[in-house]
N, C-alpha and C. Protein backbone atom coordinates (compact mmCIF):
# COMPACT_ATOMS: atom_id res chain seq x y z
N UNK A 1 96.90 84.24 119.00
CA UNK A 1 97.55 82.95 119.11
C UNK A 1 98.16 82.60 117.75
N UNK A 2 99.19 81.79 117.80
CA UNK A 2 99.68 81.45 116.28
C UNK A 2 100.33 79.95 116.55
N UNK A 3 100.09 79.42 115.72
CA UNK A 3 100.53 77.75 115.22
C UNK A 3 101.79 77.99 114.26
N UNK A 4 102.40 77.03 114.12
CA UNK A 4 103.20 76.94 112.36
C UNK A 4 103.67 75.38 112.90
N UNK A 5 103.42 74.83 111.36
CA UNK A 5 103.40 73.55 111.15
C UNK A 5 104.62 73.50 110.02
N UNK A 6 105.66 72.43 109.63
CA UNK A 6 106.50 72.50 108.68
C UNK A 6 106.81 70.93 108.56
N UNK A 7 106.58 70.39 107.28
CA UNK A 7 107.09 68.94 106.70
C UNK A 7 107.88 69.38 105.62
N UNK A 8 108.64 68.26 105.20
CA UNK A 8 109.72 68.07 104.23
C UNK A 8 109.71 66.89 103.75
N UNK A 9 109.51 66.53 102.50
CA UNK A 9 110.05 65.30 101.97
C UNK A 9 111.65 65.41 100.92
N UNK A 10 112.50 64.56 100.80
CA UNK A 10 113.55 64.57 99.94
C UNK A 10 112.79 63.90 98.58
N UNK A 11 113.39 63.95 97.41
CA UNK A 11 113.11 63.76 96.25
C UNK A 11 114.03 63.76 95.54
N UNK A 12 114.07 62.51 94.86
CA UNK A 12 115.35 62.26 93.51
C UNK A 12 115.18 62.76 92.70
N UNK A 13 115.55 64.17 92.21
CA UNK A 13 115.58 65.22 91.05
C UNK A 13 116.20 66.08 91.03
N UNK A 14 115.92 67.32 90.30
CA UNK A 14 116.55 68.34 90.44
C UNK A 14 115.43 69.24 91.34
N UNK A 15 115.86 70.79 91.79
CA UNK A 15 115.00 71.25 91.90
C UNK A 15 113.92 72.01 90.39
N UNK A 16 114.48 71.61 89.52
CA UNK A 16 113.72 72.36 88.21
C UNK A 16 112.68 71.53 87.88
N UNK A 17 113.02 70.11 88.35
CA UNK A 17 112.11 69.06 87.98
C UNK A 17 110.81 68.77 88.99
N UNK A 18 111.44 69.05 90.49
CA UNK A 18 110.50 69.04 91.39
C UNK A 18 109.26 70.83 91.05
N UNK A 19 110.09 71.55 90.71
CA UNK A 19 109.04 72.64 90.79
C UNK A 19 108.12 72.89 89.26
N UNK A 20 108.41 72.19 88.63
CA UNK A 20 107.95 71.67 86.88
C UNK A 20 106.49 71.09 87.81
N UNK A 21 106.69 69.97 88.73
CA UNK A 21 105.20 69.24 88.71
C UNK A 21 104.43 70.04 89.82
N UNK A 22 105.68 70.93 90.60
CA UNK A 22 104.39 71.20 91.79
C UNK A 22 104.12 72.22 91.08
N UNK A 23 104.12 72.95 90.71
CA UNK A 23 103.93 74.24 89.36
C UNK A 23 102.88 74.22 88.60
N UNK A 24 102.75 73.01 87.90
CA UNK A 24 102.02 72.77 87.25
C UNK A 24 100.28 72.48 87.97
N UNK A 25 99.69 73.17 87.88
CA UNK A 25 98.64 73.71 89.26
C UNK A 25 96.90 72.93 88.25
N UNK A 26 97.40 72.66 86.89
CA UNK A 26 96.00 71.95 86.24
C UNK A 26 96.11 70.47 86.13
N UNK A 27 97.57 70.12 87.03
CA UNK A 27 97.41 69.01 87.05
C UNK A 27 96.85 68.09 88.71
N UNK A 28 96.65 69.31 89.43
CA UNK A 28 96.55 68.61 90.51
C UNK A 28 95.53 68.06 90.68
N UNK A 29 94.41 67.76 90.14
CA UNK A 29 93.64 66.98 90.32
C UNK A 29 94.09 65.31 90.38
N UNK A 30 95.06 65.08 89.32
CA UNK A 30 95.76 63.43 89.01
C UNK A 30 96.26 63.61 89.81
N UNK A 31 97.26 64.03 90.83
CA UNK A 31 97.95 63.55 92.02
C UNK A 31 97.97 64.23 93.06
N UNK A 32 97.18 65.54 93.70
CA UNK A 32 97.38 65.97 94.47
C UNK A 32 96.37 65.75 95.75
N UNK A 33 95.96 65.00 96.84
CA UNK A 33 95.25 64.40 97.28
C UNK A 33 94.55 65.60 98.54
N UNK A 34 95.65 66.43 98.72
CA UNK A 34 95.36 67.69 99.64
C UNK A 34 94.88 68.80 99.18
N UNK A 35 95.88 69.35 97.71
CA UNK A 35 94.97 70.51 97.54
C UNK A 35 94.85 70.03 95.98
N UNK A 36 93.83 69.66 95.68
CA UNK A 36 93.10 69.26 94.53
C UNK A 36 92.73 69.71 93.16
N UNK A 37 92.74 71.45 93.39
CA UNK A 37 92.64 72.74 92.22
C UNK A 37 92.81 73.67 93.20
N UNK A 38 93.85 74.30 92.22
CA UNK A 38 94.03 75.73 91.75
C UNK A 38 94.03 76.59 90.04
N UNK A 39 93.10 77.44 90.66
CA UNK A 39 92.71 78.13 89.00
C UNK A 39 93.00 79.82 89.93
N UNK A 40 93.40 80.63 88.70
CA UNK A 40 93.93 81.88 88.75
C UNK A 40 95.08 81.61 88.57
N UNK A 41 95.73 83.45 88.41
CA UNK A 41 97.29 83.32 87.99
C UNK A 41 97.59 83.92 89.33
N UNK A 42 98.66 82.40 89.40
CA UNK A 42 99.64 82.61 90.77
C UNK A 42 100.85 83.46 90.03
N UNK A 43 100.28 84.71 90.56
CA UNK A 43 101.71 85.72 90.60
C UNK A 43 101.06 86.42 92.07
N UNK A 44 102.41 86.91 92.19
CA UNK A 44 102.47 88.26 93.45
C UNK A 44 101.65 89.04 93.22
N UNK A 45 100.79 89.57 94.63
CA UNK A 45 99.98 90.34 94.18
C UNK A 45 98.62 90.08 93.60
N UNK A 46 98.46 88.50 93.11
CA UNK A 46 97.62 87.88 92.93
C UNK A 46 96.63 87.48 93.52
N UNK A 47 95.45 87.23 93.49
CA UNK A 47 94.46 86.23 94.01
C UNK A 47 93.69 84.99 93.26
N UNK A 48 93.57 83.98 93.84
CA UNK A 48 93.52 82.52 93.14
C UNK A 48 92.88 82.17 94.02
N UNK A 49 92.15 80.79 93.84
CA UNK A 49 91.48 80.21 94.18
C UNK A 49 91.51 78.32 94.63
N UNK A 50 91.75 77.89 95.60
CA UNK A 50 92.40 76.69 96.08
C UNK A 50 91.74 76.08 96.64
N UNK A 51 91.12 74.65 96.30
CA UNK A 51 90.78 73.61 96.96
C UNK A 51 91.53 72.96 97.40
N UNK A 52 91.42 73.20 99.25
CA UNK A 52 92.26 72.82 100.39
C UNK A 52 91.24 71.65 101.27
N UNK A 53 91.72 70.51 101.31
CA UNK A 53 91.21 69.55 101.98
C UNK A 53 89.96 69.58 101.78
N UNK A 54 89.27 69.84 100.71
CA UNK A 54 87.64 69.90 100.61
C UNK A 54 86.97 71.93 100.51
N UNK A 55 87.97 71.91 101.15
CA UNK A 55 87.63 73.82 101.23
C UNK A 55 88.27 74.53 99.81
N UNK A 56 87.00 76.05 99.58
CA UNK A 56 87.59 76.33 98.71
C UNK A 56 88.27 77.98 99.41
N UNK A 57 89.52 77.83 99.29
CA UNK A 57 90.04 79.28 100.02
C UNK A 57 90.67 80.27 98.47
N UNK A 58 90.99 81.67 99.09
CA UNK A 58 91.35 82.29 98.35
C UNK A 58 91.87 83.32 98.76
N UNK A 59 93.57 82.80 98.93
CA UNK A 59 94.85 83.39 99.01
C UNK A 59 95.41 84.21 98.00
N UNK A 60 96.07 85.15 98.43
CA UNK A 60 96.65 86.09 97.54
C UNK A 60 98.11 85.58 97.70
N UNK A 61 98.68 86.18 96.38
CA UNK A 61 99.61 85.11 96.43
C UNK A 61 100.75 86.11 97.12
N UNK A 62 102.17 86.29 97.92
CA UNK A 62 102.96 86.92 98.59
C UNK A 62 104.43 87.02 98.02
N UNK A 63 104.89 85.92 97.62
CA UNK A 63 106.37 85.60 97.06
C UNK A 63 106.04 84.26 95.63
N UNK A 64 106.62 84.49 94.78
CA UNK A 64 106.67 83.35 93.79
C UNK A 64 107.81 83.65 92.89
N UNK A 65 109.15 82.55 93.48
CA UNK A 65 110.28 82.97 93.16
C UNK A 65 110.75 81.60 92.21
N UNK A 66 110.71 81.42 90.90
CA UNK A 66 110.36 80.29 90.00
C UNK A 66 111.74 79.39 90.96
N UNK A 67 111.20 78.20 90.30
CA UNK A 67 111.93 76.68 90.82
C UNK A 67 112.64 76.85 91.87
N UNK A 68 112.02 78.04 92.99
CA UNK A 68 112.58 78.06 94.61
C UNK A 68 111.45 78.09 95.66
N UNK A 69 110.62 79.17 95.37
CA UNK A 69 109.48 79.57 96.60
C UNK A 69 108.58 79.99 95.81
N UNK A 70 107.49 79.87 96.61
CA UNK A 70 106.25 79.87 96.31
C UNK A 70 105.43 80.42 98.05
N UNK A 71 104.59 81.58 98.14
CA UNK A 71 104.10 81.72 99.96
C UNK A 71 102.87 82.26 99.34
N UNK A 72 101.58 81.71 100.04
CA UNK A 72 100.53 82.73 100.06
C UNK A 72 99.85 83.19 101.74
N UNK A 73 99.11 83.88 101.58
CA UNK A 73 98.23 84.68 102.73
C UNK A 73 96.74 84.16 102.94
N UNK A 74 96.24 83.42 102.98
CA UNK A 74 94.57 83.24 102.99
C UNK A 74 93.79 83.33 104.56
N UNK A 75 92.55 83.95 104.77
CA UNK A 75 92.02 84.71 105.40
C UNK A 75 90.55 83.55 105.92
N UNK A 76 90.29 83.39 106.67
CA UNK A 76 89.00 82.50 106.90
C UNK A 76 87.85 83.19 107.56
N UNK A 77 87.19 83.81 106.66
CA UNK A 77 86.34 85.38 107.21
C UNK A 77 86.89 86.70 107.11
N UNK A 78 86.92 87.10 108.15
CA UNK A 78 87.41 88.47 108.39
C UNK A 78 89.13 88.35 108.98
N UNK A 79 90.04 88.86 108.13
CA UNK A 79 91.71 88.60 108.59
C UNK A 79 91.52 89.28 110.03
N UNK A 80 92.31 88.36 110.43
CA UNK A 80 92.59 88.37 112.12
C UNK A 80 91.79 87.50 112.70
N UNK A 81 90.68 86.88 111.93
CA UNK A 81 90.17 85.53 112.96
C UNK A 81 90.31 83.92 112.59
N UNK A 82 91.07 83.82 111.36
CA UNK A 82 92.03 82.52 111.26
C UNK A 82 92.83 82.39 109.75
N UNK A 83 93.95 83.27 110.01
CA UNK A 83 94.79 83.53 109.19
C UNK A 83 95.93 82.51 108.76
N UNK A 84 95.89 82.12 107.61
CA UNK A 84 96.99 81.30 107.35
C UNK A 84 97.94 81.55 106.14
N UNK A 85 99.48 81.90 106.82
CA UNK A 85 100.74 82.39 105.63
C UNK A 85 101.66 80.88 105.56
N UNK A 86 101.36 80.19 103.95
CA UNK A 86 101.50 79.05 103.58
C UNK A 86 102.55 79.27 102.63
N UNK A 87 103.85 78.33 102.90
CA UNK A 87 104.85 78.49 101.87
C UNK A 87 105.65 77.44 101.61
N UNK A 88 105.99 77.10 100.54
CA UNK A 88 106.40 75.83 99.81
C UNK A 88 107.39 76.57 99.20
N UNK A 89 108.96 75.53 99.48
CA UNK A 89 110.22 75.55 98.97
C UNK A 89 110.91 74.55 98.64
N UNK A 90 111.56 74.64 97.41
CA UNK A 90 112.49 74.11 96.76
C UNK A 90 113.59 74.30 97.08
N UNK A 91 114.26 72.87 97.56
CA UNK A 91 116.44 73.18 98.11
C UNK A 91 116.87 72.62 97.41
N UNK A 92 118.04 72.56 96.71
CA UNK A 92 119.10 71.63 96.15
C UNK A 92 120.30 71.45 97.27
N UNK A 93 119.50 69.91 97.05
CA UNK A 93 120.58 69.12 98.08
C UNK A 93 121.58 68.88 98.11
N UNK A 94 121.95 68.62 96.50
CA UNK A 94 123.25 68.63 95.62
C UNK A 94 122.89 66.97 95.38
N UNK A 95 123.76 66.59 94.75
CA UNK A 95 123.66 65.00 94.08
C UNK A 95 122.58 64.57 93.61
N UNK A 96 121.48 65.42 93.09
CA UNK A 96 120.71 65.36 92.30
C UNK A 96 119.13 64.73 93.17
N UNK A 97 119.42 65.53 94.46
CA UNK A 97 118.29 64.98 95.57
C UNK A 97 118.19 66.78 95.64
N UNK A 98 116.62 66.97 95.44
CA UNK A 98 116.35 67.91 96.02
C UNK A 98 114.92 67.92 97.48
N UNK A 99 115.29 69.09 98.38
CA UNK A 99 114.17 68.87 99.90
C UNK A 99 112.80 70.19 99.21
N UNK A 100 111.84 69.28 99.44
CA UNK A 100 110.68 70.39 99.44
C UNK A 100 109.95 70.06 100.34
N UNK A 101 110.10 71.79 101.26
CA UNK A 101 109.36 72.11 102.38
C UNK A 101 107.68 72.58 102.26
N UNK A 102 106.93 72.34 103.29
CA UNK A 102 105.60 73.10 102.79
C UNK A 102 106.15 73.19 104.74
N UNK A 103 105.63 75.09 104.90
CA UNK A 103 105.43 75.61 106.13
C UNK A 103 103.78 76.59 105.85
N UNK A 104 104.00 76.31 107.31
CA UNK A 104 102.31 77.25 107.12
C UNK A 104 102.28 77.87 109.15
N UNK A 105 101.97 79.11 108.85
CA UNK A 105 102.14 79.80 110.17
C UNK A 105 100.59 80.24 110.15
N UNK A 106 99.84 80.00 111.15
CA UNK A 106 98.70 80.28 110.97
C UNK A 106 98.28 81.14 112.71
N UNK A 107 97.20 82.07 112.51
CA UNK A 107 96.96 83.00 113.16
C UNK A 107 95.98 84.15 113.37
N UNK A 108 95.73 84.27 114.43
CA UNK A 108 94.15 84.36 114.66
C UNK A 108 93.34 84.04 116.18
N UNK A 109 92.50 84.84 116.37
CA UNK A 109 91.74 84.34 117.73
C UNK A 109 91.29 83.42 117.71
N UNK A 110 91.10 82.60 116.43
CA UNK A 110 89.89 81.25 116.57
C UNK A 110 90.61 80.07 116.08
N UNK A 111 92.36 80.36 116.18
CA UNK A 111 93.32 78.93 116.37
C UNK A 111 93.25 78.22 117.30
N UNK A 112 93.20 78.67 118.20
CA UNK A 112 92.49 77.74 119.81
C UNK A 112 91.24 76.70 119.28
N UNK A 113 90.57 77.22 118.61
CA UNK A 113 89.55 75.99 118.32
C UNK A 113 89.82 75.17 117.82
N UNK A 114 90.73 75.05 116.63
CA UNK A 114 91.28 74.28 115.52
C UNK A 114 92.68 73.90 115.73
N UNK A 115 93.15 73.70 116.93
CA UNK A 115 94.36 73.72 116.98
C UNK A 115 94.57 72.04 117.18
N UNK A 116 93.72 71.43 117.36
CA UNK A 116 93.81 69.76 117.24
C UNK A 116 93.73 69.24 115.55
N UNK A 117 92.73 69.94 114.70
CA UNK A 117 92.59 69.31 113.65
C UNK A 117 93.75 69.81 112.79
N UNK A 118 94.14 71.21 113.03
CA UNK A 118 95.43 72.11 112.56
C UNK A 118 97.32 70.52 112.82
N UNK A 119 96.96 70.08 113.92
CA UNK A 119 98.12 69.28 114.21
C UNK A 119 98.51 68.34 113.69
N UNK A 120 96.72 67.81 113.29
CA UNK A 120 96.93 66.22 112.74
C UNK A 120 95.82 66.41 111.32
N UNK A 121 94.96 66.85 111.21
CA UNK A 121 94.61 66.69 109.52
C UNK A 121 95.28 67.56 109.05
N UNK A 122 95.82 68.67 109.25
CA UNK A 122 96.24 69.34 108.03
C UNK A 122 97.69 68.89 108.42
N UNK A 123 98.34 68.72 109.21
CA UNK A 123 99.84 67.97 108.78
C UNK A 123 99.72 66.61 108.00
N UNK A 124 98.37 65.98 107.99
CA UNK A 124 98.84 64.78 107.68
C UNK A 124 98.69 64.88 105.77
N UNK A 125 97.76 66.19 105.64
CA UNK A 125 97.41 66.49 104.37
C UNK A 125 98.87 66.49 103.71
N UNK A 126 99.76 67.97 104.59
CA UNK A 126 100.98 68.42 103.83
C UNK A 126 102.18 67.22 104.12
N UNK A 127 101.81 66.29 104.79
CA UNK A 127 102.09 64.85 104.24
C UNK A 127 101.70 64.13 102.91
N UNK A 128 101.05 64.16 102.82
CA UNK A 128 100.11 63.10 101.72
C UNK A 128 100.45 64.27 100.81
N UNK A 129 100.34 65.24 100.90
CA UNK A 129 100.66 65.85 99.24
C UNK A 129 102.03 65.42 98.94
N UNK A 130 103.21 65.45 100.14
CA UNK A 130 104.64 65.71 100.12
C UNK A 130 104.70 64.13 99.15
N UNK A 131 104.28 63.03 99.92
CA UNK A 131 104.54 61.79 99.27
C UNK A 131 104.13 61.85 97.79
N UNK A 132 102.56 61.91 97.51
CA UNK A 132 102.18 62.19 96.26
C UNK A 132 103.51 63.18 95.36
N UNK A 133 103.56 64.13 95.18
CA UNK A 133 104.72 65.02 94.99
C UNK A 133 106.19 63.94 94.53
N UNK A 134 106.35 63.66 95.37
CA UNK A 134 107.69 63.07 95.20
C UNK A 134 107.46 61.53 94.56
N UNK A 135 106.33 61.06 94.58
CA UNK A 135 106.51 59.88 93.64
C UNK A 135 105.76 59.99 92.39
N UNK A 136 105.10 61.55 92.20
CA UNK A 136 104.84 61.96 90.92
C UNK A 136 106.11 61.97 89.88
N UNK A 137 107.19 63.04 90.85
CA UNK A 137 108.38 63.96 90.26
C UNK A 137 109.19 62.62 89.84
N UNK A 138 109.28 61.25 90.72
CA UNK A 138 110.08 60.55 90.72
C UNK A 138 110.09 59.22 89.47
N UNK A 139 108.30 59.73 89.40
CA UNK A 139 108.04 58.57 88.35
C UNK A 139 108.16 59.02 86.57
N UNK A 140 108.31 60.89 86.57
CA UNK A 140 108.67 61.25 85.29
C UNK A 140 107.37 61.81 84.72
N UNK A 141 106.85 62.06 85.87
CA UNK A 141 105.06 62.73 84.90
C UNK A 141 105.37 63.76 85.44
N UNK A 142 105.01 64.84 84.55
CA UNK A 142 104.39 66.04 84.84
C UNK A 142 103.21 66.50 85.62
């Protein structure tokens, strides 16, 4: 079975400015209300370590293409019983508004169980980060 969930918020910046704060991964504790820490080096090929809604997961990282994309892979047990490929992008909108997406395709025999809390807590998370995010970027903090 497979899910995929996708929000977007717009943001008054550039994209260099929006991916400066989401980038910046020791600051998420001050504004990030969903995923709270990340420690390790996010490169390709990587594995790191992410506090997700209270959980601590540990995704390898897949694509990290500076001030555009960012995708990881994380595994909940054994891969193939609740797999989730999570990816956050940077657009230039032009006029100095840029869109950042967070998608997440998730997959696995044991999405059927989680497929209510999958709809509404974790969209409402990659909500609440999206807002946080954009009135971080908007207010000039890093």
């Amino acid at each position: 079975m497979k899910l995929q969930l996708q929000t977007f918020i717009d943001i008054q910046a550039t994209p260099k400015q929006v991916w400066s704060v989401f980038a910046n991964f020791k600051a998420y504790p001050e504004w990030n209300p969903f995923i709270t820490s990340v420690t390790g080096e996010v490169q390709k090929g990587k594995s790191i370590a992410a506090r997700i809604d209270g959980k601590i997961m540990k995704p390898t990282i897949l694509v990290r293409e500076e001030n555009h994309r960012l995708e990881w892979l994380g595994h909940l047990g054994i891969p193939g019983l609740f797999d989730g490929q999570h990816g956050y992008e940077v657009q230039d909108l032009g006029n100095g508004l840029t869109r950042f997406t967070q998608r997440e395709q998730f997959s696995g025999i044991l999405i059927r169980f989680f497929k209510r809390y999958l709809q509404n807590d974790v969209r409402e998370g990659f909500d609440q980060m999206n807002r946080a995010l954009k009135a971080r970027v908007e207010s000039g903090l890093n």
